[in-house]
PDB file of N, CA and C in Angstrom:
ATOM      1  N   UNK A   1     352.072  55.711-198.085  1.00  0.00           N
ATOM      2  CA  UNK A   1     351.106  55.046-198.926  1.00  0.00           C
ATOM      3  C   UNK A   1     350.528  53.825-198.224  1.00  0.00           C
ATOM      4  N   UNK A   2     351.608  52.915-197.762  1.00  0.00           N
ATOM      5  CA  UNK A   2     350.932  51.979-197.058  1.00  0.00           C
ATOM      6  C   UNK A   2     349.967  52.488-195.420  1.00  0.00           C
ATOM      7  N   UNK A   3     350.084  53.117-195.153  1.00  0.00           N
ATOM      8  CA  UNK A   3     349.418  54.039-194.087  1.00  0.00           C
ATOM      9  C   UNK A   3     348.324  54.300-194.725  1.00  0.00           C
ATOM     10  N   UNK A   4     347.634  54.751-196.127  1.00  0.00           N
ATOM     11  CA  UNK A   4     346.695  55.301-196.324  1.00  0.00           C
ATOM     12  C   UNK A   4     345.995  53.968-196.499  1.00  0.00           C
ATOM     13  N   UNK A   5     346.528  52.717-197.176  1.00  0.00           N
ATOM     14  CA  UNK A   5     346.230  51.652-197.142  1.00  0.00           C
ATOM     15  C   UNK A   5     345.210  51.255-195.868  1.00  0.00           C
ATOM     16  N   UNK A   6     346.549  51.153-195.099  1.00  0.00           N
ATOM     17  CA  UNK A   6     345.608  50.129-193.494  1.00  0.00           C
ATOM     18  C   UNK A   6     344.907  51.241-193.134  1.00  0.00           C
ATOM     19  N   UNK A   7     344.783  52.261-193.025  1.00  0.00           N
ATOM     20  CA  UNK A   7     343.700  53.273-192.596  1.00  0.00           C
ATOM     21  C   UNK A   7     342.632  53.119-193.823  1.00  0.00           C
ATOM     22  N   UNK A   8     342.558  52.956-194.694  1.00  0.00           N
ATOM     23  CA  UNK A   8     341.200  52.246-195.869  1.00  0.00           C
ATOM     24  C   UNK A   8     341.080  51.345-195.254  1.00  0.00           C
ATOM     25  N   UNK A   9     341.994  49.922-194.805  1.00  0.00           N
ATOM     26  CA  UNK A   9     341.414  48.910-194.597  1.00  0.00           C
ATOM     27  C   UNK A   9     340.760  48.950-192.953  1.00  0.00           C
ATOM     28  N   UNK A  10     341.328  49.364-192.037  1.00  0.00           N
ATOM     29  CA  UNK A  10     340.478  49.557-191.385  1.00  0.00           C
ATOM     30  C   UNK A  10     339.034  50.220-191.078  1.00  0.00           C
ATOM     31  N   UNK A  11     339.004  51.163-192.090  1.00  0.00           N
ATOM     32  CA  UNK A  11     337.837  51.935-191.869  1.00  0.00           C
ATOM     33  C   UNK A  11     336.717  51.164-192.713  1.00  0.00           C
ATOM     34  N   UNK A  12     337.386  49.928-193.677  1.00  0.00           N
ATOM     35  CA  UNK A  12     336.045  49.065-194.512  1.00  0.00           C
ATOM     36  C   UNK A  12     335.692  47.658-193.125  1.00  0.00           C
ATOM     37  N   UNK A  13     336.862  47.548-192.479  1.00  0.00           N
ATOM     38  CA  UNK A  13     336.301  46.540-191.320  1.00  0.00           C
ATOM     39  C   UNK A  13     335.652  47.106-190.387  1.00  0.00           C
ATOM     40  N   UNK A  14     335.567  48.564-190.327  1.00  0.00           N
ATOM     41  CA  UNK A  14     334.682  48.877-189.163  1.00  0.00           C
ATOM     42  C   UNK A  14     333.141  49.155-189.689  1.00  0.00           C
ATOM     43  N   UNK A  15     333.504  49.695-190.844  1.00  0.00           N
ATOM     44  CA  UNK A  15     331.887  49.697-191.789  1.00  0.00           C
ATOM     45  C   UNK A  15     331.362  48.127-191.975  1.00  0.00           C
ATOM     46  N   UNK A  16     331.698  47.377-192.340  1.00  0.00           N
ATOM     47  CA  UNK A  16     331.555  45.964-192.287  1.00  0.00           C
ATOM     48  C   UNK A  16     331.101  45.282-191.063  1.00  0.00           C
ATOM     49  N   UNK A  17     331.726  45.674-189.905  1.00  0.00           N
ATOM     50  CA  UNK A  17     331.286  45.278-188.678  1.00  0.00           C
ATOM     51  C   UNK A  17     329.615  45.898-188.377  1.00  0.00           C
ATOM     52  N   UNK A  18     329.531  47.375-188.267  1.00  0.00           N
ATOM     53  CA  UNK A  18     328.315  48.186-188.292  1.00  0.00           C
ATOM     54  C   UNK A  18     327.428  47.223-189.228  1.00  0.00           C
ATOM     55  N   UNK A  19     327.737  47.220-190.342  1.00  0.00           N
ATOM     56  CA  UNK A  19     326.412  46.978-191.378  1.00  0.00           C
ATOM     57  C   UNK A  19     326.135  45.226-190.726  1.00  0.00           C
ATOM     58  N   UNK A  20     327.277  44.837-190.072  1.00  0.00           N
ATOM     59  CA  UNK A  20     326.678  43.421-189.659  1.00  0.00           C
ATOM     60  C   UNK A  20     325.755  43.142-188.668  1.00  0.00           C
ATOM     61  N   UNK A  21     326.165  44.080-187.818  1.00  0.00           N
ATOM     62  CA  UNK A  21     325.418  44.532-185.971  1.00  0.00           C
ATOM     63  C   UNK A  21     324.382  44.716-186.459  1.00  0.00           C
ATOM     64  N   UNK A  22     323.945  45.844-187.461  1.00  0.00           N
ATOM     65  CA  UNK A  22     322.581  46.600-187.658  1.00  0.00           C
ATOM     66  C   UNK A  22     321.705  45.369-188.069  1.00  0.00           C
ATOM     67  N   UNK A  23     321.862  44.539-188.968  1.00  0.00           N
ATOM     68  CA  UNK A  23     321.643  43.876-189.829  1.00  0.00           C
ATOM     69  C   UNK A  23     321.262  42.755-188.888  1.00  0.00           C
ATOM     70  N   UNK A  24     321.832  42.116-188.029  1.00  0.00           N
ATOM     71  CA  UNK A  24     321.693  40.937-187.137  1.00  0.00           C
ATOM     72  C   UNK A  24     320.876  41.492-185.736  1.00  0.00           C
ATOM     73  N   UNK A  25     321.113  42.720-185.115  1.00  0.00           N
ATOM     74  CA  UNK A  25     320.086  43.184-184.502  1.00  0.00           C
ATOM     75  C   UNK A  25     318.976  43.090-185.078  1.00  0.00           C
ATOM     76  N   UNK A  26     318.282  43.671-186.441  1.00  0.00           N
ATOM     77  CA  UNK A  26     317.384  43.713-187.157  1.00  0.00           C
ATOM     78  C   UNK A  26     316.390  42.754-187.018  1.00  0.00           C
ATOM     79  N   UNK A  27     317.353  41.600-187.353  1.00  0.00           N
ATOM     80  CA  UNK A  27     316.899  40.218-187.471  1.00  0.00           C
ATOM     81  C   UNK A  27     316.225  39.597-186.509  1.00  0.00           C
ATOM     82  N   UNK A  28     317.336  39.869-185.715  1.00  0.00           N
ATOM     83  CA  UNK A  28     316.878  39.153-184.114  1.00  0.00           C
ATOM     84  C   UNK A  28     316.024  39.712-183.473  1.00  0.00           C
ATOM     85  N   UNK A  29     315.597  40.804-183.818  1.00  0.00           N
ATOM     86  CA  UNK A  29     314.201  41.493-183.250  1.00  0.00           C
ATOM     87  C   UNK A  29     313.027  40.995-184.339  1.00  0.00           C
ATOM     88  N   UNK A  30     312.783  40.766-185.368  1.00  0.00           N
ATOM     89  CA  UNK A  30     312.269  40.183-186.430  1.00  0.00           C
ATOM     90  C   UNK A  30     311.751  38.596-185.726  1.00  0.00           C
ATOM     91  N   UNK A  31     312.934  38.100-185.764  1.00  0.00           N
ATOM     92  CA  UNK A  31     312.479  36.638-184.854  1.00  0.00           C
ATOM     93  C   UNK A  31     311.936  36.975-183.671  1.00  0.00           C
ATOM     94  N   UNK A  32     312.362  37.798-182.930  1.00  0.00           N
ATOM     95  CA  UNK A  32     311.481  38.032-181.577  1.00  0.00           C
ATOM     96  C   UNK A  32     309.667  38.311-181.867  1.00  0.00           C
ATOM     97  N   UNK A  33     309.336  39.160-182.827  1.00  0.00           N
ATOM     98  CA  UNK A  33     308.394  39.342-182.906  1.00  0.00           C
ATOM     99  C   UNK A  33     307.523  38.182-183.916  1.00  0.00           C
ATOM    100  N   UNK A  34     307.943  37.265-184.902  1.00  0.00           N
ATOM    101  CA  UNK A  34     307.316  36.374-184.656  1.00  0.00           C
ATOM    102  C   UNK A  34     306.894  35.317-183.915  1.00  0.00           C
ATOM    103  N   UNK A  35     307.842  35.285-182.920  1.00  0.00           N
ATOM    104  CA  UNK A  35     307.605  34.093-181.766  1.00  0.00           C
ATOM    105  C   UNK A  35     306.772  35.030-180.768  1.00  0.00           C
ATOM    106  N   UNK A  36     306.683  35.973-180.620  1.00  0.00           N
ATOM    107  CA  UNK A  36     305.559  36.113-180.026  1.00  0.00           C
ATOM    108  C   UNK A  36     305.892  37.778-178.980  1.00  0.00           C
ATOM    109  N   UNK A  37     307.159  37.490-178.919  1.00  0.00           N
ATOM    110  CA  UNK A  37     307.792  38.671-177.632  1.00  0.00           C
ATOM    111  C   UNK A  37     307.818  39.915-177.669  1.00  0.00           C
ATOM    112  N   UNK A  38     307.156  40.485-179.063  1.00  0.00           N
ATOM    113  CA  UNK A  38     307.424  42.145-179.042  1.00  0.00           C
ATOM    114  C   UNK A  38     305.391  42.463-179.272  1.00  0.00           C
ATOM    115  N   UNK A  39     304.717  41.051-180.065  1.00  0.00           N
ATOM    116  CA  UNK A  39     303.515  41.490-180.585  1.00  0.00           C
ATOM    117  C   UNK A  39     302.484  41.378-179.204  1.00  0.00           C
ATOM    118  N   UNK A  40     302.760  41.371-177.934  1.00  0.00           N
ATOM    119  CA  UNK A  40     301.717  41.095-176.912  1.00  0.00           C
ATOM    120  C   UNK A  40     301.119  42.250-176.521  1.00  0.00           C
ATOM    121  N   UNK A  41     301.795  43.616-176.907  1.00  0.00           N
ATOM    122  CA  UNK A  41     301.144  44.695-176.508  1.00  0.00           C
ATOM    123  C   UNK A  41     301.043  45.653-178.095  1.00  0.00           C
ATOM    124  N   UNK A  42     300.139  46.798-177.701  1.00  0.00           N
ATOM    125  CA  UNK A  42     300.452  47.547-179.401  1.00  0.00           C
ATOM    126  C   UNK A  42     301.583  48.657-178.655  1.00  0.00           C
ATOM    127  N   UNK A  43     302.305  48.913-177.643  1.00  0.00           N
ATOM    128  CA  UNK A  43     303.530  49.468-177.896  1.00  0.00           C
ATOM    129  C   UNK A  43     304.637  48.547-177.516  1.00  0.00           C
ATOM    130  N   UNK A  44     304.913  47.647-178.004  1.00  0.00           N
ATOM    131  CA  UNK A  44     305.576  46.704-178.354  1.00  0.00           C
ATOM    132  C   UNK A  44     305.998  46.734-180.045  1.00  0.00           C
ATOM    133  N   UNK A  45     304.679  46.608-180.362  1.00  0.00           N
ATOM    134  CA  UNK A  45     304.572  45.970-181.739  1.00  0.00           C
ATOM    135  C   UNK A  45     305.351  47.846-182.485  1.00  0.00           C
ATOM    136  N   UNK A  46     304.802  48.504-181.827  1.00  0.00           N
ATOM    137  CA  UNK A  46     304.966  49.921-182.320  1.00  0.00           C
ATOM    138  C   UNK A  46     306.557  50.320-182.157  1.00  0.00           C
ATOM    139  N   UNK A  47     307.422  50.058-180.959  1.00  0.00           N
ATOM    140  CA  UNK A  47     308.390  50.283-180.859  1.00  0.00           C
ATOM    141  C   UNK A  47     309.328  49.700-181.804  1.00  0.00           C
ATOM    142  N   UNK A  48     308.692  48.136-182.265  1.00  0.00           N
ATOM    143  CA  UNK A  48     309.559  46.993-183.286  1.00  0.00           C
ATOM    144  C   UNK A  48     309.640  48.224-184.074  1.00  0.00           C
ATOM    145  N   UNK A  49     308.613  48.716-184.685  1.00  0.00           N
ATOM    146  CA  UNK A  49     308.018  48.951-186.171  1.00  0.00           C
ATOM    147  C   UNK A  49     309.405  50.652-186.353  1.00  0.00           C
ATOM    148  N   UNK A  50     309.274  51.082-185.223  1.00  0.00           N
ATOM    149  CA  UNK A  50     309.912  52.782-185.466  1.00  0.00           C
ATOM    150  C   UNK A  50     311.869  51.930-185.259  1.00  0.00           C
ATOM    151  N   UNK A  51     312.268  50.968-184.565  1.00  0.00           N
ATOM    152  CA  UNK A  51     313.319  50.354-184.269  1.00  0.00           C
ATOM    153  C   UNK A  51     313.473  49.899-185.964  1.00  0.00           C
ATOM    154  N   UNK A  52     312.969  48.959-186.106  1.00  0.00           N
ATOM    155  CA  UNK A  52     313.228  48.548-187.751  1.00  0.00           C
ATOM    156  C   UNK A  52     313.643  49.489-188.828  1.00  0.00           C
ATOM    157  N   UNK A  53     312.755  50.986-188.329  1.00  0.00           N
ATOM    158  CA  UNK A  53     312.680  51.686-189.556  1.00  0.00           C
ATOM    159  C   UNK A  53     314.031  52.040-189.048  1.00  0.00           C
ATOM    160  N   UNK A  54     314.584  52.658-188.133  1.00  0.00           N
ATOM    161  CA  UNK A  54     315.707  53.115-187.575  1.00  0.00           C
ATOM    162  C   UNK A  54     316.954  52.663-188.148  1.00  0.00           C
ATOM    163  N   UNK A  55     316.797  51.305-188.024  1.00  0.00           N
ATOM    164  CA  UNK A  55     317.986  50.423-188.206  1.00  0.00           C
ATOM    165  C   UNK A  55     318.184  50.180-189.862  1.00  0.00           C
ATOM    166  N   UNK A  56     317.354  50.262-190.459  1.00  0.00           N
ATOM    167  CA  UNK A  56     316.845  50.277-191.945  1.00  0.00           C
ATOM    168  C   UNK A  56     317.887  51.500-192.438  1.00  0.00           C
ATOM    169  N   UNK A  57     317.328  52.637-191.772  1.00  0.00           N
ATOM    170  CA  UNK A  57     317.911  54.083-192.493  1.00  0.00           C
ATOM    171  C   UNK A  57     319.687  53.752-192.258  1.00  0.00           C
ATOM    172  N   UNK A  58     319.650  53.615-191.266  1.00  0.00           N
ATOM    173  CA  UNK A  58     321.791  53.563-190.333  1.00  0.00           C
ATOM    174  C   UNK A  58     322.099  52.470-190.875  1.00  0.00           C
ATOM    175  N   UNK A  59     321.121  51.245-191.798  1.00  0.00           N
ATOM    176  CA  UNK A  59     321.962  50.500-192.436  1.00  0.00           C
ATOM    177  C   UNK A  59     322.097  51.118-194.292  1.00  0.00           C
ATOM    178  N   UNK A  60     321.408  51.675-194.421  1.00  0.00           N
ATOM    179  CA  UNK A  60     321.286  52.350-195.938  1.00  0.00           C
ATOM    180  C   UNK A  60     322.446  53.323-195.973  1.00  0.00           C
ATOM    181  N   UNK A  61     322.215  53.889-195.013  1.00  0.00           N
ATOM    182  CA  UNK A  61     323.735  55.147-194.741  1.00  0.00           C
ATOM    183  C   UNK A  61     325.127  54.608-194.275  1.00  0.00           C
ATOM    184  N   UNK A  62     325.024  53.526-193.956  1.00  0.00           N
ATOM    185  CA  UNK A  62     326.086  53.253-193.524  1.00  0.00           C
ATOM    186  C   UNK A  62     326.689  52.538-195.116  1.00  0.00           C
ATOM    187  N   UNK A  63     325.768  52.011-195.903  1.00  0.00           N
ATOM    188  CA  UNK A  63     326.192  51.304-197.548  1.00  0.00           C
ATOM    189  C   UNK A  63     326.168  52.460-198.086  1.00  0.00           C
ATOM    190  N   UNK A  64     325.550  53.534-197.920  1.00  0.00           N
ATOM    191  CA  UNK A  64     325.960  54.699-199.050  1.00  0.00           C
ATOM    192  C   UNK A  64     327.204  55.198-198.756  1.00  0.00           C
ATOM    193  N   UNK A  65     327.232  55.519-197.401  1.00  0.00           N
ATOM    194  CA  UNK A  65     328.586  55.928-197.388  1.00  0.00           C
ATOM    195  C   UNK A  65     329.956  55.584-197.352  1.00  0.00           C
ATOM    196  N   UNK A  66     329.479  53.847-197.277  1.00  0.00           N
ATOM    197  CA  UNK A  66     331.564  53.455-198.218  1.00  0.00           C
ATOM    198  C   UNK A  66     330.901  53.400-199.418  1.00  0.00           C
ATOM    199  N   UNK A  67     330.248  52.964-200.433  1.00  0.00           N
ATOM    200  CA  UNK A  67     329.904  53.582-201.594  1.00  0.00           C
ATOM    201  C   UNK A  67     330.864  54.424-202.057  1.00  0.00           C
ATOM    202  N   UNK A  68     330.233  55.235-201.897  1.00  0.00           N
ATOM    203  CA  UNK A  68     331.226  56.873-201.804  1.00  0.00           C
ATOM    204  C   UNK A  68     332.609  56.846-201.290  1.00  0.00           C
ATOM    205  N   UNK A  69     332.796  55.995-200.589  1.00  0.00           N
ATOM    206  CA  UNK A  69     334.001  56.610-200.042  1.00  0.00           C
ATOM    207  C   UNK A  69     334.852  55.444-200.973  1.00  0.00           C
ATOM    208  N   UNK A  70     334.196  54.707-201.252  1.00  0.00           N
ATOM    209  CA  UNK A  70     335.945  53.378-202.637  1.00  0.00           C
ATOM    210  C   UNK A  70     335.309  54.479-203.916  1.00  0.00           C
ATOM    211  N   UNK A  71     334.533  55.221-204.103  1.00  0.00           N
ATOM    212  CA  UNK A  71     334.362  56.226-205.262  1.00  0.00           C
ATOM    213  C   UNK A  71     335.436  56.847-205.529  1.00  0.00           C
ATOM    214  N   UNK A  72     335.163  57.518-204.435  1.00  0.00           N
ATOM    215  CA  UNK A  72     336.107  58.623-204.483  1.00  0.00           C
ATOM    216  C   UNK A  72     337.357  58.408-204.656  1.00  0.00           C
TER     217      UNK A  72
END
């Protein structure tokens, strides 16, 4: 039992870690492109835009799926 425990708790610190990375990458490309460093070309600005959406979806899936998983 305590085994199923630290194997829950580890698997919510590694989801926790992910949703933080995604989330702070996100960001920090966000600040990049208002200061100026991604908008100087339009595939720049284009790569932000498909990167954001990217990181958007793998952070939505990554909250649906412990969701689901303290559900269950």
């Amino acid at each position: 039992m305590s085994d199923a425990r630290l194997s829950l708790r580890s698997r919510t610190l590694v989801l926790e870690n992910l949703i933080g990375n995604l989330l702070s990458r996100g960001l920090n490309e966000h600040d990049r492109m208002h200061r100026g460093g991604l908008g100087e070309s339009p595939d720049g600005l284009r790569a932000y835009r498909r990167n954001r959406w990217i990181l958007t979806i793998l952070a939505l899936a990554a909250m649906a799926f412990s969701w689901w998983l303290f559900d269950c």
